[in-house]
Protein backbone atom coordinates (compact mmCIF):
# COMPACT_ATOMS: atom_id res chain seq x y z
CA UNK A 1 -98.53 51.24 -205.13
CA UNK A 2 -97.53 51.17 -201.69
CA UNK A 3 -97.18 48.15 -199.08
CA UNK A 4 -96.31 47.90 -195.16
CA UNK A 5 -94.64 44.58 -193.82
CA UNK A 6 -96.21 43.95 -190.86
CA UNK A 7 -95.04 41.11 -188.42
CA UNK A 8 -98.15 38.06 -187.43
CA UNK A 9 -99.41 36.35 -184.56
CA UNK A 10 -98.74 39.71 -181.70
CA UNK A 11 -100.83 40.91 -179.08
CA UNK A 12 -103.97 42.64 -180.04
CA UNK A 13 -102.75 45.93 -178.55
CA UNK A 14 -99.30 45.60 -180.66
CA UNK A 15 -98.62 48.61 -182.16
CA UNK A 16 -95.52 47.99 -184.74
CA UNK A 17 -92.97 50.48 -184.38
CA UNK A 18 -92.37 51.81 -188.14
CA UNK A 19 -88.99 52.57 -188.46
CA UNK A 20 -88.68 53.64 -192.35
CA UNK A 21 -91.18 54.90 -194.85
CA UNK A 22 -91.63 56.31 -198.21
CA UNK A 23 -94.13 57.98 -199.36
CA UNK A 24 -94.82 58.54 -203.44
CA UNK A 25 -90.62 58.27 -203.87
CA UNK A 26 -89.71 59.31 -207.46
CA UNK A 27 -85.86 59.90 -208.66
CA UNK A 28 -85.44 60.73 -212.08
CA UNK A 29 -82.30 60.93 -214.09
CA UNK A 30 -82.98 63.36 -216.60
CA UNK A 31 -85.38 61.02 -219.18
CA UNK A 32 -84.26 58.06 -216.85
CA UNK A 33 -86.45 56.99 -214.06
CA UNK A 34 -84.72 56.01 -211.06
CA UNK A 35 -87.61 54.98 -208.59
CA UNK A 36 -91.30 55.86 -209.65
CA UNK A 37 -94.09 56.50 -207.05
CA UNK A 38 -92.33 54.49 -204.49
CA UNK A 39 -93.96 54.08 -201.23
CA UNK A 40 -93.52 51.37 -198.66
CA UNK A 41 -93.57 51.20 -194.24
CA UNK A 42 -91.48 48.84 -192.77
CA UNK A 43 -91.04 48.16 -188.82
CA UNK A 44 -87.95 47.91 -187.00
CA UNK A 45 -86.66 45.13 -185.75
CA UNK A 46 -85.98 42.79 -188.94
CA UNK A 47 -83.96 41.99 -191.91
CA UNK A 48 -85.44 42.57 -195.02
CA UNK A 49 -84.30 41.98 -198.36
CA UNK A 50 -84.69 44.49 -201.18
CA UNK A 51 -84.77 42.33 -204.17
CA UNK A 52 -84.67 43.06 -208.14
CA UNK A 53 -82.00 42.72 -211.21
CA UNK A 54 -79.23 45.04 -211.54
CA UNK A 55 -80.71 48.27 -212.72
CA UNK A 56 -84.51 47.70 -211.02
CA UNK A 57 -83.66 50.89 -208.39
CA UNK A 58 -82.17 49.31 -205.17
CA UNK A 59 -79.33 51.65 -205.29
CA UNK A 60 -80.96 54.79 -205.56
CA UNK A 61 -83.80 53.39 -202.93
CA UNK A 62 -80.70 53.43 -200.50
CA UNK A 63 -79.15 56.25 -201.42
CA UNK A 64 -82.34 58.32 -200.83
CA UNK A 65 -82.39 56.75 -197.48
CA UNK A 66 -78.82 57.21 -197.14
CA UNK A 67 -79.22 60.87 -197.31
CA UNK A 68 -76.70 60.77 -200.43
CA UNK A 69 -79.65 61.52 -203.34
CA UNK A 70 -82.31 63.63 -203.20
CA UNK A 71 -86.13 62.46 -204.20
CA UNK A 72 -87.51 64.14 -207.31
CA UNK A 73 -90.72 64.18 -205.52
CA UNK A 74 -92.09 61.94 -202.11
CA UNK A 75 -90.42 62.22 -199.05
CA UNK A 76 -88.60 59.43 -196.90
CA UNK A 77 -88.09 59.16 -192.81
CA UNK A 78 -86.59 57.39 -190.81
CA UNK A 79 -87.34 56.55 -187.20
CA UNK A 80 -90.22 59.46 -187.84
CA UNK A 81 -87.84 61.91 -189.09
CA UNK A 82 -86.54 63.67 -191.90
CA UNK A 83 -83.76 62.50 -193.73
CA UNK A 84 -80.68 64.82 -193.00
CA UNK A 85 -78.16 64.71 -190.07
CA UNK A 86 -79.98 63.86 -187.25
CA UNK A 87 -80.67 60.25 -189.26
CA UNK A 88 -77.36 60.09 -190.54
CA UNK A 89 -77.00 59.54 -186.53
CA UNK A 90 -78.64 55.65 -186.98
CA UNK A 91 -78.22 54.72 -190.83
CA UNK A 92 -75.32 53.04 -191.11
CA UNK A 93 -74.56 52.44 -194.76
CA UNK A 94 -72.55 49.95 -196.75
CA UNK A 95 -72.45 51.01 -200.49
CA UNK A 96 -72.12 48.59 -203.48
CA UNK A 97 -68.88 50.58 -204.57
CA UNK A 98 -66.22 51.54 -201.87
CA UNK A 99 -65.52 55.42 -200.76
CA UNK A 100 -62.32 53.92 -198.72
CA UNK A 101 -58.92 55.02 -200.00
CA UNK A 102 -56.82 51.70 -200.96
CA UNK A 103 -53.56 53.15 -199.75
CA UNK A 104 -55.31 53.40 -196.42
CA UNK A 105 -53.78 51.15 -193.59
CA UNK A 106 -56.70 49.41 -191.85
CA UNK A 107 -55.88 51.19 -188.28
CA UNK A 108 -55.93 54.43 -189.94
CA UNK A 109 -59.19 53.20 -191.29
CA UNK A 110 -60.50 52.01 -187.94
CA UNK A 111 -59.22 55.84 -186.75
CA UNK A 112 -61.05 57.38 -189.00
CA UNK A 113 -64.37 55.49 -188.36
CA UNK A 114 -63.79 56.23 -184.84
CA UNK A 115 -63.78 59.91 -185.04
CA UNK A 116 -66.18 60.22 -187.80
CA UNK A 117 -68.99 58.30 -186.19
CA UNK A 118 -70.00 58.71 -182.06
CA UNK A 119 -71.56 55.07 -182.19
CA UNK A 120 -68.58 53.27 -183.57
CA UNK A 121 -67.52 50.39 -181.60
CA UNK A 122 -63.55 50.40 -182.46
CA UNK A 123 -63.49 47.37 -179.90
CA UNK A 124 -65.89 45.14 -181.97
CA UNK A 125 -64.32 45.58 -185.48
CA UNK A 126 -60.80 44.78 -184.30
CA UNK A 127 -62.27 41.86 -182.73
CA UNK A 128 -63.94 40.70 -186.15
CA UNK A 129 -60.42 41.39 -187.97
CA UNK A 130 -58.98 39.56 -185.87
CA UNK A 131 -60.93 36.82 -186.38
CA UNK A 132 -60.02 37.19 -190.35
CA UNK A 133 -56.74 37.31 -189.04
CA UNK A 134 -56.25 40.75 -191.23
CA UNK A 135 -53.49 42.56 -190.08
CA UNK A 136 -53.94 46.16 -189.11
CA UNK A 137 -51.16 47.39 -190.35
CA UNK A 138 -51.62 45.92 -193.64
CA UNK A 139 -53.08 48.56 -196.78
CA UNK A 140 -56.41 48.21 -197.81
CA UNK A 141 -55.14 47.48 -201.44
CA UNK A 142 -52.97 44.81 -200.87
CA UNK A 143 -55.67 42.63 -199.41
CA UNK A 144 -58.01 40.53 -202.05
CA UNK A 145 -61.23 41.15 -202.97
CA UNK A 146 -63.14 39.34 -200.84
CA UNK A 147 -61.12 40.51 -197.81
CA UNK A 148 -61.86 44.20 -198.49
CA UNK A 149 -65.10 43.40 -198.48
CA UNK A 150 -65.47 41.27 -195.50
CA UNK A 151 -63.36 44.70 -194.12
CA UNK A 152 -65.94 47.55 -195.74
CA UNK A 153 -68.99 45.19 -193.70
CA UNK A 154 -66.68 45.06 -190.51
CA UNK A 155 -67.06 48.43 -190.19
CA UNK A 156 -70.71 48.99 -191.04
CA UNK A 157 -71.87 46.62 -188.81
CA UNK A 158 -69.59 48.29 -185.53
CA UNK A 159 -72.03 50.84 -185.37
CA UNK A 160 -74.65 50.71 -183.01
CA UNK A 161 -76.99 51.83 -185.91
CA UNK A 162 -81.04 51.60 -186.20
CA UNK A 163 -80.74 50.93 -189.68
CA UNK A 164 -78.33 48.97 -192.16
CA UNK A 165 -78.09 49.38 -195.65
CA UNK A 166 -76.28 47.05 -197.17
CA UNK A 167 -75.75 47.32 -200.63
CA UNK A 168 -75.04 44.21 -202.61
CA UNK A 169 -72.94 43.00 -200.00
CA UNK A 170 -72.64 39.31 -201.44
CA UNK A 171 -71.43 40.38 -204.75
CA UNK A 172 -68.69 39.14 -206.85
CA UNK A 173 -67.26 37.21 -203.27
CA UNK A 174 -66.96 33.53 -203.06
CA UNK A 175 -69.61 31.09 -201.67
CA UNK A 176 -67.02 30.86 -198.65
CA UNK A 177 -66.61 34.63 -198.39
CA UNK A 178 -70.74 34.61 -198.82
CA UNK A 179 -70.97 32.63 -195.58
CA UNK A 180 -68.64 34.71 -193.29
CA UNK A 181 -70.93 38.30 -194.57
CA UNK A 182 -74.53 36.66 -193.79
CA UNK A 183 -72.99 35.34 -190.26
CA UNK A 184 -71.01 38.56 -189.44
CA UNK A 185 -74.91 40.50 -190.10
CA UNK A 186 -76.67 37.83 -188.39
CA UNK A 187 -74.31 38.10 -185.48
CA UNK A 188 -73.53 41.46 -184.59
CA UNK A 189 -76.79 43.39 -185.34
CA UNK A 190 -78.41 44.79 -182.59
CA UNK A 191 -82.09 43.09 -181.68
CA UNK A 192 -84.35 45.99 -182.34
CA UNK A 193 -82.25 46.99 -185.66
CA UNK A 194 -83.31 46.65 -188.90
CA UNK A 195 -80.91 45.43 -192.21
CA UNK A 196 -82.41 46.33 -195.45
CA UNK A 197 -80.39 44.07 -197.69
CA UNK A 198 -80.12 44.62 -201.45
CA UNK A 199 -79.49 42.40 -203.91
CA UNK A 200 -80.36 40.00 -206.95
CA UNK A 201 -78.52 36.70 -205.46
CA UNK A 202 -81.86 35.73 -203.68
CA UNK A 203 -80.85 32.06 -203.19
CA UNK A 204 -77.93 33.09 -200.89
CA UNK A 205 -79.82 35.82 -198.91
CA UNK A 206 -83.35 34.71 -198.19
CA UNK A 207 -82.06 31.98 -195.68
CA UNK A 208 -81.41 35.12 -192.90
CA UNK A 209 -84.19 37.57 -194.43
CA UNK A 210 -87.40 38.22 -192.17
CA UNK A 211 -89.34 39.88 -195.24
CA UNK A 212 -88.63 41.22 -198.85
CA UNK A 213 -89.82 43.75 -201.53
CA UNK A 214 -89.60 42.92 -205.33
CA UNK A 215 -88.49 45.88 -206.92
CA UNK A 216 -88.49 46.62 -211.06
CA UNK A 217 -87.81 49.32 -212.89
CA UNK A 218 -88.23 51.46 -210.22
CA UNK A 219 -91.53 50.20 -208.95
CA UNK A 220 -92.76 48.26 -205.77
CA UNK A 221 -93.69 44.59 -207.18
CA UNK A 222 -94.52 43.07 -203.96
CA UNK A 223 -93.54 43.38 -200.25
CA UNK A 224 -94.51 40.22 -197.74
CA UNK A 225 -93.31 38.31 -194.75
CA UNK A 226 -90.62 35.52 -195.91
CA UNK A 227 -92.78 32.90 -193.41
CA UNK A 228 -95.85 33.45 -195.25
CA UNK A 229 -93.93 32.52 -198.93
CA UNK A 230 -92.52 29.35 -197.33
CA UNK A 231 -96.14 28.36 -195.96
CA UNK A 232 -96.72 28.28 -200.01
CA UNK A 233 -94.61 25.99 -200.64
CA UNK A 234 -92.33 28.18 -202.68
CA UNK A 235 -89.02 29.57 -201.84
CA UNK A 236 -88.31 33.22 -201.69
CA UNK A 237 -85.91 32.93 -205.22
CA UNK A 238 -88.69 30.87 -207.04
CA UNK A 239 -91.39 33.41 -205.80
CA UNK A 240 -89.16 36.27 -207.44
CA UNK A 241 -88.35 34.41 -210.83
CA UNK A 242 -92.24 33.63 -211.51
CA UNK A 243 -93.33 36.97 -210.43
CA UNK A 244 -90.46 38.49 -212.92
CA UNK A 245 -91.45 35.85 -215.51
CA UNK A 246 -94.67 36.98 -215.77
CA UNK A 247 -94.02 40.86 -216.05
C-alpha cells in the first residue's frame, strides 16, 4: 500500500517538491515485524503527524529515516537522496528516549550541539532557555521531567534542518508543558521545512498538523490532508479511533 499527501487548490503547473519517500519499507526483528511494505511520498513544506498506538512502527519509521536502522528491504530518501551522511546534514531528530548524559551542564550541552552540527543556531536555543528561565549552568538531571524535555526539543528545533522528527514529543509532559512543545515547533520551524510528528495523543497534536498517516502494525492505514477530514465533519482523533475500531 502506498500513499502521497499532496497539498489542494495550486497552480496547474505546481509541481510539489517531495521531500521524503519510502518505497516497499520492511524492518524485521527476527520473527517480529517492524514496518511491512511501507511506502509513502510526502512534500516539504508541512507538518505531518505520524499516528498509531504504541507498538504500530512509528519508531522504527523514524529511525530508518534517521539513518539509525537499516531497512530489511525498500529503500528511503530524503530530499532525493540516500539516507547516509549527506542527509544526516537536514534531518534533525528528536528521539522518544534521550541520548543526552544527565550529568551534562546545559552549556556544555549547547557546546556540544554547536560543534557537532554546522546548522546549529547556539543563538536561538539560549534564547528559548531563556525564556524557560533554565539556567545554563544548571545539570541536565536536576531539572524535572518536563523541563528536560522542553530542553531535548530546544535543541532539535535550533537547527536549520529540512526535516524534523519528532518522536513522541508530547509524552508523559503536562497539558501546560504540552502547550509550550506545539508552540516552540510551530514557532521556530523554518517555512519550507517539514515536521513529521509521531505520536498516539492525536487530540493534542492535530490542532498544528497539516496532514497525517495512520500507521498499525507496521502498515500504512491511511495518509490524507487534515483540511479534507475536517470538511467531514470529523476530527482528526475521531477519524483514527473509527478507522482502528474497525480493524
Amino acid at each position: 500500500m502506498s500513499a502521497i499527501l499532496e497539498t489542494k487548490n495550486l497552480p496547474q503547473d505546481y509541481r510539489p517538491v517531495v521531500i521524503l519517500e519510502a518505497k516497499n519499507l520492511t524492518k524485521n526483528y527476527g520473527p517480529t515485524v517492524g514496518l511491512s511494505n511501507f511506502s509513502i511520498s510526502l512534500e516539504g513544506g508541512k507538518i505531518i503527524g505520524l499516528l498509531g498506538s504504541n507498538g504500530s512502527g512509528k519508531t522504527t519509521l523514524l529511525k530508518m529515516i534517521a539513518g539509525i536502522l537499516q531497512p530489511t528491504s525498500g529503500i528511503v530518501t530524503v530530499n532525493g537522496l540516500t539516507i547516509g551522511t549527506e542527509t544526516k546534514k537536514i534531518v534533525s531528530y528528536l528521539p522518544e528516549r534521550t541520548y543526552l548524559n544527565s550529568w551534562m551542564r546545559i552549556r556544555d550541552i549547547l557546546d556540544y550541539f554547536e560543534d557537532f552540527y554546522a546548522d546549529f543556531d547556539k543563538a536561538a536555543a539560549m534564547r528559548m532557555l531563556a525564556s524557560l528561565s533554565v539556567n545554563e549552568n544548571e545539570k541536565l538531571k536536576n531539572l524535572s521531567k518536563g523541563t528536560r524535555e522542553k530542553v531535548q526539543l530546544v535543541l532539535v528545533m535550533s537547527r536549520k534542518a529540512k526535516v524534523y522528527l519528532l518522536d513522541e514529543p508530547i509524552a508523559g509532559v503536562d497539558p501546560v508543558a504540552r502547550e509550550f512543545i506545539l508552540e516552540t515547533i510551530l514557532s521556530n520551524r523554518a517555512p519550507d521545512s517539514t515536521i513529521l510528528i509521531s505520536t498516539h495523543l492525536i487530540a493534542d497534536v492535530e490542532k498544528v498538523l497539516d496532514s497525517f498517516i495512520f500507521i498499525r502494525d507496521g502498515q500504512l492505514l491511511m495518509a490524507k490532508d487534515v483540511a479534507s477530514v475536517r470538511e467531514s465533519g470529523k476530527t482528526v482523533d475521531e477519524l483514527f479511533r473509527e478507522v482502528y475500531r474497525c480493524l
